[in-house]
PDB file of N, CA and C in Angstrom:
ATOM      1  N   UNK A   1       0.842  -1.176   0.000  1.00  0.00           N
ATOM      2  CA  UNK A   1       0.000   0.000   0.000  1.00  0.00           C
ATOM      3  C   UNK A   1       0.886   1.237   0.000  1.00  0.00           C
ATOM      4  N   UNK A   2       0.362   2.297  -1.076  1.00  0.00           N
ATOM      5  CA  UNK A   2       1.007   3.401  -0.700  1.00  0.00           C
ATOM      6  C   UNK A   2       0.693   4.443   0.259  1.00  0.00           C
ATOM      7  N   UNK A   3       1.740   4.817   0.859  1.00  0.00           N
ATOM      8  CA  UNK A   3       2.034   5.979   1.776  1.00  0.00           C
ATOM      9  C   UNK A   3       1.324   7.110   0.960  1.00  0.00           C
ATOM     10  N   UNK A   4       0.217   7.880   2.023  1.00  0.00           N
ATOM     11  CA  UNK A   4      -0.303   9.456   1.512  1.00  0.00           C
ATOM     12  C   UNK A   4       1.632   9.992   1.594  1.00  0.00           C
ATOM     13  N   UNK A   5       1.541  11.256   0.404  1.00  0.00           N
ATOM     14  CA  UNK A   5       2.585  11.546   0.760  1.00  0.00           C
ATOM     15  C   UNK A   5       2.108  13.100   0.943  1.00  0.00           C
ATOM     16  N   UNK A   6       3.105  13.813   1.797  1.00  0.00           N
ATOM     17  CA  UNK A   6       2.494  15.289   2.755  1.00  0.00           C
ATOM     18  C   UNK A   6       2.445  16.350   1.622  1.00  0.00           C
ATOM     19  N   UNK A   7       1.488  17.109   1.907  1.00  0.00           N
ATOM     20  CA  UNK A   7       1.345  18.324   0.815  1.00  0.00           C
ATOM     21  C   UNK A   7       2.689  19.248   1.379  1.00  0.00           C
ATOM     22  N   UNK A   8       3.126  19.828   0.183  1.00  0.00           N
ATOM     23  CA  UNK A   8       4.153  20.912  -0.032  1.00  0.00           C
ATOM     24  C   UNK A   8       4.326  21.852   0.620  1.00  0.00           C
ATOM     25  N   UNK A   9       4.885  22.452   1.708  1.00  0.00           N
ATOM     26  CA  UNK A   9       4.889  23.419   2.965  1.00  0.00           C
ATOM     27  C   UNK A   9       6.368  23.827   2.697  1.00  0.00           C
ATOM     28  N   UNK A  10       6.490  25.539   3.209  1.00  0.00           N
ATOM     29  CA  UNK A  10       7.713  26.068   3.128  1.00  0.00           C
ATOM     30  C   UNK A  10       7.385  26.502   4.494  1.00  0.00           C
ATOM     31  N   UNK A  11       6.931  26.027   5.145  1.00  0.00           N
ATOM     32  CA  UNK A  11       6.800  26.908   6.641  1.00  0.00           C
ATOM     33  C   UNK A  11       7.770  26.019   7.153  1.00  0.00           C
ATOM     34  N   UNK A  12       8.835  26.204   8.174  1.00  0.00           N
ATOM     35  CA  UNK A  12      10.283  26.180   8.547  1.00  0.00           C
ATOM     36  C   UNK A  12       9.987  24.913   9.522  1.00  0.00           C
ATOM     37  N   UNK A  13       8.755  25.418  10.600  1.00  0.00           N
ATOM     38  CA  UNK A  13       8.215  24.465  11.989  1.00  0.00           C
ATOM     39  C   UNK A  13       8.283  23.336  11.593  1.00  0.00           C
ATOM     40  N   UNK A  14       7.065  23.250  10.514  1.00  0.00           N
ATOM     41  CA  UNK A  14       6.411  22.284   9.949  1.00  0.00           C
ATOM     42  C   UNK A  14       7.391  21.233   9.335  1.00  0.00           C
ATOM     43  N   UNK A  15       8.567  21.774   8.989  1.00  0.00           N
ATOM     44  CA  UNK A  15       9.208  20.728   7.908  1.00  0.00           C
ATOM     45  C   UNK A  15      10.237  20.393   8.706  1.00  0.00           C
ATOM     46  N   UNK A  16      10.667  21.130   9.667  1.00  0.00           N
ATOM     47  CA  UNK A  16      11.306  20.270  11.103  1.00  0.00           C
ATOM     48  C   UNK A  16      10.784  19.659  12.162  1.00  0.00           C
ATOM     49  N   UNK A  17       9.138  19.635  12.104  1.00  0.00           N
ATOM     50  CA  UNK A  17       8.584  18.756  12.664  1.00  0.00           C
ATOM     51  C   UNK A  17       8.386  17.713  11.491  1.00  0.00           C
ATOM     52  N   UNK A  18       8.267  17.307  10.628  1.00  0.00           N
ATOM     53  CA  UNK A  18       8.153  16.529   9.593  1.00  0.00           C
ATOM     54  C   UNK A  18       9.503  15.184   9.472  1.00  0.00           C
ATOM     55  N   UNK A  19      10.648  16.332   9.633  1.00  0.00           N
ATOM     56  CA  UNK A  19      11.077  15.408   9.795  1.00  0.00           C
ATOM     57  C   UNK A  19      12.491  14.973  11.472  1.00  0.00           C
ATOM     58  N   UNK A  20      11.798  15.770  12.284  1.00  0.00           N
ATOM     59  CA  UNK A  20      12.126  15.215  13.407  1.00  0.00           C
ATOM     60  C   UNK A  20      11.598  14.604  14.592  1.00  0.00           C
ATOM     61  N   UNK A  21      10.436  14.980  14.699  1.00  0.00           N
ATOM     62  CA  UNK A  21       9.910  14.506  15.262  1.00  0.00           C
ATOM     63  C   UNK A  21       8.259  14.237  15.232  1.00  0.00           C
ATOM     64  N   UNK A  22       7.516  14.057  13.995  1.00  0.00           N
ATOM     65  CA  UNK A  22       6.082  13.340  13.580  1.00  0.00           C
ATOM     66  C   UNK A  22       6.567  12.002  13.752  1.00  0.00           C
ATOM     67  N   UNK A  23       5.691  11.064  14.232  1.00  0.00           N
ATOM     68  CA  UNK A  23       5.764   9.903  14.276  1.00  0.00           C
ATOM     69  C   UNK A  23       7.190   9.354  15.644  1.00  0.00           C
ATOM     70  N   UNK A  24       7.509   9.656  16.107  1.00  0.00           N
ATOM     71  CA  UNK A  24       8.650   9.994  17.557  1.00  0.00           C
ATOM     72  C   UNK A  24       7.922   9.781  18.939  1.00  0.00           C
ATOM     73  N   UNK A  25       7.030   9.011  19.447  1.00  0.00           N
ATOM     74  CA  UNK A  25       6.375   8.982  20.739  1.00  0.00           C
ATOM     75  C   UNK A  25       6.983   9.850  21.634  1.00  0.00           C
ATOM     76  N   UNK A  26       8.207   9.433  21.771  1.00  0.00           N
ATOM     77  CA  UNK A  26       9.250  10.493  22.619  1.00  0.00           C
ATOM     78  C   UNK A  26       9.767  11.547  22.492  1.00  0.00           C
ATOM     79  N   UNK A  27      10.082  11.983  21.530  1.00  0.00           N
ATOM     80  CA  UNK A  27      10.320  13.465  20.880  1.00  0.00           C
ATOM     81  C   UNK A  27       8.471  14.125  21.525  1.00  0.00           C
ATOM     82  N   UNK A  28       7.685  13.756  20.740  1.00  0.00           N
ATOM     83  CA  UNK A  28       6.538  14.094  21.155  1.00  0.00           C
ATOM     84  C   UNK A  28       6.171  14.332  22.284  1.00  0.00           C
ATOM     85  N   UNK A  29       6.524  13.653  23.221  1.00  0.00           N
ATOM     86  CA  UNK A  29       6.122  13.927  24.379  1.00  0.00           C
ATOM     87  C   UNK A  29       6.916  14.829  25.572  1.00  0.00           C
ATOM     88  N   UNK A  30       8.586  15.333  24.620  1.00  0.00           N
ATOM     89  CA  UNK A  30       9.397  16.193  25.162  1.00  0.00           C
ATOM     90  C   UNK A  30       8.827  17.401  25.010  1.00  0.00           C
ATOM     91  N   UNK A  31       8.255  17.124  23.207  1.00  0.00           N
ATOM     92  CA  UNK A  31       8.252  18.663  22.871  1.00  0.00           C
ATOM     93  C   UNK A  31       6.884  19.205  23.911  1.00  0.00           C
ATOM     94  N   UNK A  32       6.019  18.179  24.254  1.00  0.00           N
ATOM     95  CA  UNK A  32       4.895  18.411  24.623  1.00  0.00           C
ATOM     96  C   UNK A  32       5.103  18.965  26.395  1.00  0.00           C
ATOM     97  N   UNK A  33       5.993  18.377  26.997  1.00  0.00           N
ATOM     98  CA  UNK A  33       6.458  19.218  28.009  1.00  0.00           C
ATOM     99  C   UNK A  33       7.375  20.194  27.917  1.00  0.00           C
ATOM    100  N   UNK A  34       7.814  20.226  27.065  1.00  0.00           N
ATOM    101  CA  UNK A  34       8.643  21.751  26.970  1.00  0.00           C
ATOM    102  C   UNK A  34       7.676  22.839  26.518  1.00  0.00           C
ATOM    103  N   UNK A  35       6.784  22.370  25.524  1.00  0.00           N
ATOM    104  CA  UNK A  35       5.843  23.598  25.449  1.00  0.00           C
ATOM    105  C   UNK A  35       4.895  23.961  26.568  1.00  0.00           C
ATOM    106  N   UNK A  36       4.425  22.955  28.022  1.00  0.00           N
ATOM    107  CA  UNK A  36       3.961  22.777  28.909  1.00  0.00           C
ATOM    108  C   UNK A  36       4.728  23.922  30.128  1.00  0.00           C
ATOM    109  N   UNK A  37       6.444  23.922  30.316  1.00  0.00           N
ATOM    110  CA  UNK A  37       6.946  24.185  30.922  1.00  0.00           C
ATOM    111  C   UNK A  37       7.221  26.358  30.248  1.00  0.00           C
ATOM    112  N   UNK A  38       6.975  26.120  29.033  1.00  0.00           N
ATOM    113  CA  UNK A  38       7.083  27.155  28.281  1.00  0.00           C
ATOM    114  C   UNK A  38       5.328  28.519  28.476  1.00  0.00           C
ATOM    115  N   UNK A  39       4.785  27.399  28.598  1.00  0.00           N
ATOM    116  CA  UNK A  39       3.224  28.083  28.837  1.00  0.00           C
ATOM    117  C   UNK A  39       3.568  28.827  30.276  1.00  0.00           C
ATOM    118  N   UNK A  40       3.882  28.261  30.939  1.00  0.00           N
ATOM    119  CA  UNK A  40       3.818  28.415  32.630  1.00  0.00           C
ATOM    120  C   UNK A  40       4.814  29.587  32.854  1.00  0.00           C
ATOM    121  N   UNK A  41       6.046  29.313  32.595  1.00  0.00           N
ATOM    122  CA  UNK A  41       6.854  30.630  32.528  1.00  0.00           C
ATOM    123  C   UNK A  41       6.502  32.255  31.893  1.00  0.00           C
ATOM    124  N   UNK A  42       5.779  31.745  30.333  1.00  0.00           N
ATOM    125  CA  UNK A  42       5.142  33.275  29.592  1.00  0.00           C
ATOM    126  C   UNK A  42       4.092  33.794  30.946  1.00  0.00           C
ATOM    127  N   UNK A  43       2.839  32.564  31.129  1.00  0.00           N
ATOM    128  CA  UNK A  43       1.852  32.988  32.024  1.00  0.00           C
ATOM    129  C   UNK A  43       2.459  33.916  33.022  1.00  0.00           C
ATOM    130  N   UNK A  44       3.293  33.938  34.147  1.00  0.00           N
ATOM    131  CA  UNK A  44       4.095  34.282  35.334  1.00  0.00           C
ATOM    132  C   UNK A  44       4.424  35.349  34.592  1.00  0.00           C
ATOM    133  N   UNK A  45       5.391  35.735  33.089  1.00  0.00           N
ATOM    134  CA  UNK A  45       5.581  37.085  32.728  1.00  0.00           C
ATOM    135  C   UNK A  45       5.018  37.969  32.571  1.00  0.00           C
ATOM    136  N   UNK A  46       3.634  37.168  31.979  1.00  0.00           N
ATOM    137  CA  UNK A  46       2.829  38.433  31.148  1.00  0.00           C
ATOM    138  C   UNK A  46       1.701  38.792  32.466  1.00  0.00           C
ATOM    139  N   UNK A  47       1.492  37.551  33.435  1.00  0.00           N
ATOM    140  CA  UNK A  47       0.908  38.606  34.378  1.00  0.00           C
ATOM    141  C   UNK A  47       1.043  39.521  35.652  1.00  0.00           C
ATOM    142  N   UNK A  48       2.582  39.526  35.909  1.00  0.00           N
ATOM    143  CA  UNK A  48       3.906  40.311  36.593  1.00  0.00           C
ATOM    144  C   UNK A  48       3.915  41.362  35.500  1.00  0.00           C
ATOM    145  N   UNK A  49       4.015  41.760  34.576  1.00  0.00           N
ATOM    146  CA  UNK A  49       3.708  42.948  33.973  1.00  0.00           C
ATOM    147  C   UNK A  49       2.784  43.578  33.167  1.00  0.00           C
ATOM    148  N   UNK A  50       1.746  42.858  33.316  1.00  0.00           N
ATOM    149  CA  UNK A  50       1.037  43.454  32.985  1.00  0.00           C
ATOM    150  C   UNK A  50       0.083  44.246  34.833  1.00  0.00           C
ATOM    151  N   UNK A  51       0.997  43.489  35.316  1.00  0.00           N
ATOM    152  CA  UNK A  51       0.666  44.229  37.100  1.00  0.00           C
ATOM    153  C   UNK A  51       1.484  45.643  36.814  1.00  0.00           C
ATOM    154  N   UNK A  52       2.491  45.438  36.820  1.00  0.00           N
ATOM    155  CA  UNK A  52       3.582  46.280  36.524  1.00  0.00           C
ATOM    156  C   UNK A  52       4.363  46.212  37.858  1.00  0.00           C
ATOM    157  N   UNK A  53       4.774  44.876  37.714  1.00  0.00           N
ATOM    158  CA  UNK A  53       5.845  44.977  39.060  1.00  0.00           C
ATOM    159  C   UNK A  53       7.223  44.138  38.216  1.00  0.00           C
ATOM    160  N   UNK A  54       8.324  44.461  38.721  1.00  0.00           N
ATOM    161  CA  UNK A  54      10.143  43.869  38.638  1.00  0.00           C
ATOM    162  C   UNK A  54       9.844  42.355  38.942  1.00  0.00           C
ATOM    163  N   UNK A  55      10.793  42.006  38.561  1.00  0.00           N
ATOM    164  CA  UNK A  55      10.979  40.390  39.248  1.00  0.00           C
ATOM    165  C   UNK A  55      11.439  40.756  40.710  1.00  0.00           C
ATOM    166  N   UNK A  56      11.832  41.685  41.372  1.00  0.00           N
ATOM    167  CA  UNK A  56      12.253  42.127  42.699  1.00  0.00           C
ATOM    168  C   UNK A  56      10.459  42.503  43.682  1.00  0.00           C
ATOM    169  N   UNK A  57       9.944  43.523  42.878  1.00  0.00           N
ATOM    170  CA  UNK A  57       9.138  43.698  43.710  1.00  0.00           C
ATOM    171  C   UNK A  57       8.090  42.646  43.779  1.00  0.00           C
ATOM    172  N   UNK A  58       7.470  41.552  42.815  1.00  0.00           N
ATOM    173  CA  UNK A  58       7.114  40.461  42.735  1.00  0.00           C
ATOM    174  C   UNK A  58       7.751  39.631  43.747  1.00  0.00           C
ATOM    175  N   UNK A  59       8.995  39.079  43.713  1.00  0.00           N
ATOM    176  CA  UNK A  59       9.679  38.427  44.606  1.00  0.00           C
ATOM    177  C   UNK A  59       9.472  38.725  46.042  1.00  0.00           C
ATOM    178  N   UNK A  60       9.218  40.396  46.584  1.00  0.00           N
ATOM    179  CA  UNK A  60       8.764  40.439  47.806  1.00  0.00           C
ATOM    180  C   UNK A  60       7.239  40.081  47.887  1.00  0.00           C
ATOM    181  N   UNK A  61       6.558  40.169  47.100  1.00  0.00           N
ATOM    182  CA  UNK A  61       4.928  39.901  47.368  1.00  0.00           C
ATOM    183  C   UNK A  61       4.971  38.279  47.687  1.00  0.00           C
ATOM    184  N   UNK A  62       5.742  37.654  46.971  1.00  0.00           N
ATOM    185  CA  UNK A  62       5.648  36.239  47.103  1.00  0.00           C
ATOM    186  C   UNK A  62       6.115  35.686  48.596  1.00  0.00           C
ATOM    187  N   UNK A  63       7.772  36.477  48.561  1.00  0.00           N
ATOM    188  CA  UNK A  63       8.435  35.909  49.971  1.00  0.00           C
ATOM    189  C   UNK A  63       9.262  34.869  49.259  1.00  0.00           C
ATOM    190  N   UNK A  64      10.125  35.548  48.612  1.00  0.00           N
ATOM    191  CA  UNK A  64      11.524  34.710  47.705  1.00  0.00           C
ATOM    192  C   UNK A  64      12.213  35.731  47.275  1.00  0.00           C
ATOM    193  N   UNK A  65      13.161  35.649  46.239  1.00  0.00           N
ATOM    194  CA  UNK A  65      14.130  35.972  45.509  1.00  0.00           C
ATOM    195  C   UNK A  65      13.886  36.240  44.406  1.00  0.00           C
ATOM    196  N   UNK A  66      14.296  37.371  43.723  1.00  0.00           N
ATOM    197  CA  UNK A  66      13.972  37.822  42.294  1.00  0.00           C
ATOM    198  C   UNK A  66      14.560  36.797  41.652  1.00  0.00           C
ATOM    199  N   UNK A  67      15.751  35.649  42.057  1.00  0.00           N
ATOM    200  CA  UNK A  67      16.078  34.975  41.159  1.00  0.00           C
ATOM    201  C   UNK A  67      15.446  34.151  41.147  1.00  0.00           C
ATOM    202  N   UNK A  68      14.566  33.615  41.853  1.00  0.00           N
ATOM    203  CA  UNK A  68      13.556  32.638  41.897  1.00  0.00           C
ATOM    204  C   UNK A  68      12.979  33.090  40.912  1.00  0.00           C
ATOM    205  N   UNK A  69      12.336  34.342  40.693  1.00  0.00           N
ATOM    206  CA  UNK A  69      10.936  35.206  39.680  1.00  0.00           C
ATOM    207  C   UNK A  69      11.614  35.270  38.620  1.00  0.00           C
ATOM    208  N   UNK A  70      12.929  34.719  38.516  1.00  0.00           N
ATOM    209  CA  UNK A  70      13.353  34.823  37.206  1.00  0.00           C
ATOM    210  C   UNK A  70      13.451  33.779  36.463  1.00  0.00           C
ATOM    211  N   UNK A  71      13.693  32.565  37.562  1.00  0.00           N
ATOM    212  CA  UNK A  71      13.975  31.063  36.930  1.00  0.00           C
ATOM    213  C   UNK A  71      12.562  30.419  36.803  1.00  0.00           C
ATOM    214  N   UNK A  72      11.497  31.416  37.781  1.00  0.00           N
ATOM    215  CA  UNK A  72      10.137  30.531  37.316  1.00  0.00           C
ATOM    216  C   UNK A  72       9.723  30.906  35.390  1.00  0.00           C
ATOM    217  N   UNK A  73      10.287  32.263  35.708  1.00  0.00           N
ATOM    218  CA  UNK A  73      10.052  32.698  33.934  1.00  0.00           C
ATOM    219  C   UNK A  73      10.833  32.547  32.759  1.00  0.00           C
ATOM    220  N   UNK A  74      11.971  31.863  32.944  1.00  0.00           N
ATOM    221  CA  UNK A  74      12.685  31.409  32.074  1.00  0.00           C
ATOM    222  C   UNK A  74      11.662  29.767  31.869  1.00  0.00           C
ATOM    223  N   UNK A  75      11.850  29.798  30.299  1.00  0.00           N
ATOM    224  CA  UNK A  75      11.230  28.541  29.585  1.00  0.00           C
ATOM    225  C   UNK A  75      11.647  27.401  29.486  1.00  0.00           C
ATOM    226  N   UNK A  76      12.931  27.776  29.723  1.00  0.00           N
ATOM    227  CA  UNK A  76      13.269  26.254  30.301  1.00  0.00           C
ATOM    228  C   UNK A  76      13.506  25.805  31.875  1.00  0.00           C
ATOM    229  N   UNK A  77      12.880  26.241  32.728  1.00  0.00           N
ATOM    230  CA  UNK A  77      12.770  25.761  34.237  1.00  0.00           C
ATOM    231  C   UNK A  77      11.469  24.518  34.345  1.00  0.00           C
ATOM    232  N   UNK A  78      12.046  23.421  34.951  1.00  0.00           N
ATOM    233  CA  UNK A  78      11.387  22.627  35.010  1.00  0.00           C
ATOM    234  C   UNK A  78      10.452  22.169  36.123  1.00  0.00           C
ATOM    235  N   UNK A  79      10.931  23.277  37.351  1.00  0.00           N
ATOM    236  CA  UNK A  79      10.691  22.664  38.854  1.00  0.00           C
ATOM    237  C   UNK A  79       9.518  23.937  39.272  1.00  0.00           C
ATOM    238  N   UNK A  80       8.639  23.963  38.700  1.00  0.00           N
ATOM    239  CA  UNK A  80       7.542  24.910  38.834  1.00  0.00           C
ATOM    240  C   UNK A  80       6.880  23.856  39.578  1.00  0.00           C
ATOM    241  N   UNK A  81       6.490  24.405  41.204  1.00  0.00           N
ATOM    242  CA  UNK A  81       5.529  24.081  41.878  1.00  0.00           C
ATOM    243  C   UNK A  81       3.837  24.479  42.355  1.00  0.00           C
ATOM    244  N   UNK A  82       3.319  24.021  42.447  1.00  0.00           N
ATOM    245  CA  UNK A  82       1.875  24.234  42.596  1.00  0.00           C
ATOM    246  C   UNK A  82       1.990  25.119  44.112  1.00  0.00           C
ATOM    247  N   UNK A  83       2.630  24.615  44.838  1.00  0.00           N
ATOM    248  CA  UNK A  83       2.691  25.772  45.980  1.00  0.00           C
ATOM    249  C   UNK A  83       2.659  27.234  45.875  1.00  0.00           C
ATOM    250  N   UNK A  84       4.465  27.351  44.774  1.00  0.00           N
ATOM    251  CA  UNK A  84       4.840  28.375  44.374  1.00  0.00           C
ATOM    252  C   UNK A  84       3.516  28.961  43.764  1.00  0.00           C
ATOM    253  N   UNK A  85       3.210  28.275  42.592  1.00  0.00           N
ATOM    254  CA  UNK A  85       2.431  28.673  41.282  1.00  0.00           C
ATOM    255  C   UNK A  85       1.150  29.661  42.315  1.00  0.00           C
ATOM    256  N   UNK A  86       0.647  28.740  43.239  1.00  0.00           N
ATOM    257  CA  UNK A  86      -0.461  29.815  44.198  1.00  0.00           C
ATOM    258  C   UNK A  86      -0.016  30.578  45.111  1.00  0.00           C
ATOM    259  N   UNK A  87       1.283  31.262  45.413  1.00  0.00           N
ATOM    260  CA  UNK A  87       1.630  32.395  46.738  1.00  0.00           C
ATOM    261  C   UNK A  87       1.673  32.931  44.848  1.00  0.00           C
ATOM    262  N   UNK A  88       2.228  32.588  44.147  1.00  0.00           N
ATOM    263  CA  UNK A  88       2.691  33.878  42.658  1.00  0.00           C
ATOM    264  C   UNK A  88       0.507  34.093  42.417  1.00  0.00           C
ATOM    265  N   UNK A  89       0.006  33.739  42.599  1.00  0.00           N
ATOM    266  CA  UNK A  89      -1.796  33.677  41.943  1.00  0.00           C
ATOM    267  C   UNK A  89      -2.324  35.008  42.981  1.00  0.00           C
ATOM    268  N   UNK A  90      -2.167  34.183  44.508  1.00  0.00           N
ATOM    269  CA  UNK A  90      -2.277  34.960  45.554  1.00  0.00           C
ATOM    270  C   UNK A  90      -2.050  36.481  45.576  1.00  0.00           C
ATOM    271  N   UNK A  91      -0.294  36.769  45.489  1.00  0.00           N
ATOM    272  CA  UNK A  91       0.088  38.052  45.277  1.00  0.00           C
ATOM    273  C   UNK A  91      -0.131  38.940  44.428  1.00  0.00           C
ATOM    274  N   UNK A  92      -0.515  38.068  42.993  1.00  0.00           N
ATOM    275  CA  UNK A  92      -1.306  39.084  41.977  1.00  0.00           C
ATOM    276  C   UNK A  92      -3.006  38.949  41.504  1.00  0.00           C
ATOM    277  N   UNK A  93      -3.604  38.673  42.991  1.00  0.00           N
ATOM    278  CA  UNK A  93      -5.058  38.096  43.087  1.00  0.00           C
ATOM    279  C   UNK A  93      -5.879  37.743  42.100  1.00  0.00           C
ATOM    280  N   UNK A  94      -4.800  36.505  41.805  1.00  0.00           N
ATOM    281  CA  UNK A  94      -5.332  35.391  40.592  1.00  0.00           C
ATOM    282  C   UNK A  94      -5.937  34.218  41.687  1.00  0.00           C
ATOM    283  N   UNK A  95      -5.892  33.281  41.096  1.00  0.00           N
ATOM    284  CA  UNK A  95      -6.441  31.804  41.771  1.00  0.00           C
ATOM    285  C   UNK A  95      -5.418  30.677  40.196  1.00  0.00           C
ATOM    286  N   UNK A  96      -5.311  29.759  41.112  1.00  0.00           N
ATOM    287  CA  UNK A  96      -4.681  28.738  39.802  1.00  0.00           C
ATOM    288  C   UNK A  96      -6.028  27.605  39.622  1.00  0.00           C
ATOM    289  N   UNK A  97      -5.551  27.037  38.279  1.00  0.00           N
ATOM    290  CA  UNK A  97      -6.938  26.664  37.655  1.00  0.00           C
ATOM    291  C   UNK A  97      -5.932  25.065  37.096  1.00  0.00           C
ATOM    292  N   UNK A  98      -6.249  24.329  36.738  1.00  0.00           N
ATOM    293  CA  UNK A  98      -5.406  22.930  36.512  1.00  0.00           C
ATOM    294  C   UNK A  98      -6.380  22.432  35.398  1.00  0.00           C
ATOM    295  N   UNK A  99      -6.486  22.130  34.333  1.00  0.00           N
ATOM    296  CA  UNK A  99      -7.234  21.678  33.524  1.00  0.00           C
ATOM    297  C   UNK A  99      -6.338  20.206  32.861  1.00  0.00           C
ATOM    298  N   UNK A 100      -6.913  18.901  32.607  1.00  0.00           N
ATOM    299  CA  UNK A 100      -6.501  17.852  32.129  1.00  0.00           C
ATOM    300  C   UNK A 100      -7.248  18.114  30.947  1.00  0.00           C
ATOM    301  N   UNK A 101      -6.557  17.867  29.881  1.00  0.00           N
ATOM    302  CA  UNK A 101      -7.241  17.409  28.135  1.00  0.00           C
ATOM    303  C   UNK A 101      -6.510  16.604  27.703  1.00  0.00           C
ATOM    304  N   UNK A 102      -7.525  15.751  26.532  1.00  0.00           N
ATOM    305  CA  UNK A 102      -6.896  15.194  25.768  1.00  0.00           C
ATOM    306  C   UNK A 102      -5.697  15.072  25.057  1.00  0.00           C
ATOM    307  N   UNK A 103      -4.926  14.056  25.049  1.00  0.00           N
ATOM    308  CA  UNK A 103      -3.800  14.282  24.065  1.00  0.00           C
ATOM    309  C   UNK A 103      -4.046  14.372  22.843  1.00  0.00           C
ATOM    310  N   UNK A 104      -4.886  13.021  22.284  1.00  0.00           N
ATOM    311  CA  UNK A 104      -5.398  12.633  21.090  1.00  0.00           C
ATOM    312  C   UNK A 104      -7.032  12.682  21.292  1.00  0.00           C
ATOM    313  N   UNK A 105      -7.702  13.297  20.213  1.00  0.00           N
ATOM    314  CA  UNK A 105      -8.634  12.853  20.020  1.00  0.00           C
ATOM    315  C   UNK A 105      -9.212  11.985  19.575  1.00  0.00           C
ATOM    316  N   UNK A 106      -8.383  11.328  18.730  1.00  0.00           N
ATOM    317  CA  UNK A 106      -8.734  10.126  18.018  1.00  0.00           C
ATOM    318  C   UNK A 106      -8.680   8.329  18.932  1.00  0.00           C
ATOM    319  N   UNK A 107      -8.612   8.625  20.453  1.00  0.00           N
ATOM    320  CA  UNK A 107      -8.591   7.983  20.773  1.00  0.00           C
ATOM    321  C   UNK A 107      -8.918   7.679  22.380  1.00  0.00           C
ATOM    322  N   UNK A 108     -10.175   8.153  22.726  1.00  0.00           N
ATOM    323  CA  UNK A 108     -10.964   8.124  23.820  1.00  0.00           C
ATOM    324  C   UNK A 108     -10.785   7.215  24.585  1.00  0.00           C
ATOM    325  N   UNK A 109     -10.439   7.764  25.464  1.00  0.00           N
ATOM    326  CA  UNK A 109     -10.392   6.919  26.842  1.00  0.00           C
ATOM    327  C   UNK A 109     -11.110   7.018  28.058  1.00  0.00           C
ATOM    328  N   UNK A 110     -11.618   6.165  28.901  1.00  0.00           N
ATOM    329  CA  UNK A 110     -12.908   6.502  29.865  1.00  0.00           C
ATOM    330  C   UNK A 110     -11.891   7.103  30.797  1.00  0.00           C
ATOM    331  N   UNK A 111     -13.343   8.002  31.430  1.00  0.00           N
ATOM    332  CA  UNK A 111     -12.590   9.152  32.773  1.00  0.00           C
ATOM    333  C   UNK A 111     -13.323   8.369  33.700  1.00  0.00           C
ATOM    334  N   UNK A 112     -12.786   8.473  34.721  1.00  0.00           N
ATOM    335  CA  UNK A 112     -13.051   7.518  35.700  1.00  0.00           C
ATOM    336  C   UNK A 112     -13.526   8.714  36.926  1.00  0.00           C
ATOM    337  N   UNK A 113     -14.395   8.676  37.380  1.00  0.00           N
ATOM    338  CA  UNK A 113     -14.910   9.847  38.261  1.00  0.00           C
ATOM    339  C   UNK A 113     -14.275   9.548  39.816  1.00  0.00           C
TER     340      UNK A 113
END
């Protein structure tokens, strides 16, 4: 049987996901926590300034270190805690929210209540 073969793309992502990691369980599931670990860090930036506070004066609302407020916002920090994540919600009177979704849709699995 023949292979569909992929329509013609000059978009850069696409053709280095094409051929590094489509079909990669593991690649997939890096990239899928790095973009995970990448969400969490922007979130922490964009709503520290859009407060309009430093990674210093943030850092005192929390009760840490600006270098802490810096390594939670760098995209590649991996050790983001749910503790942390709510004194950072707290100080800029957010609330944290945790949502589970699907990986695949194409392949339903029962939720177990």
């Amino acid at each position: 049987m023949k292979k569909a073969k992929d329509k013609a793309t000059s978009d850069a992502v696409e053709i280095l996901h094409r051929r590094y990691v489509r079909g990669d369980a593991k690649k997939l599931a890096e990239l899928e926590a790095i973009r995970a670990d990448n969400a969490v860090a922007r979130k922490i930036y964009d709503l520290r300034t859009k407060a309009g506070l430093s990674q210093r004066e943030l850092a005192k609302l929390v009760g840490t270190s600006a270098s802490a407020i810096c390594r939670l916002e760098d995209a590649d920090y991996e050790g983001h805690s749910l503790a942390m994540l709510n004194r950072i919600a707290e100080a800029l009177d957010r609330k944290v929210e945790i949502w589970f979704v699907p990986l695949r849709h194409d392949s339903p699995r029962p939720v177990l209540a």
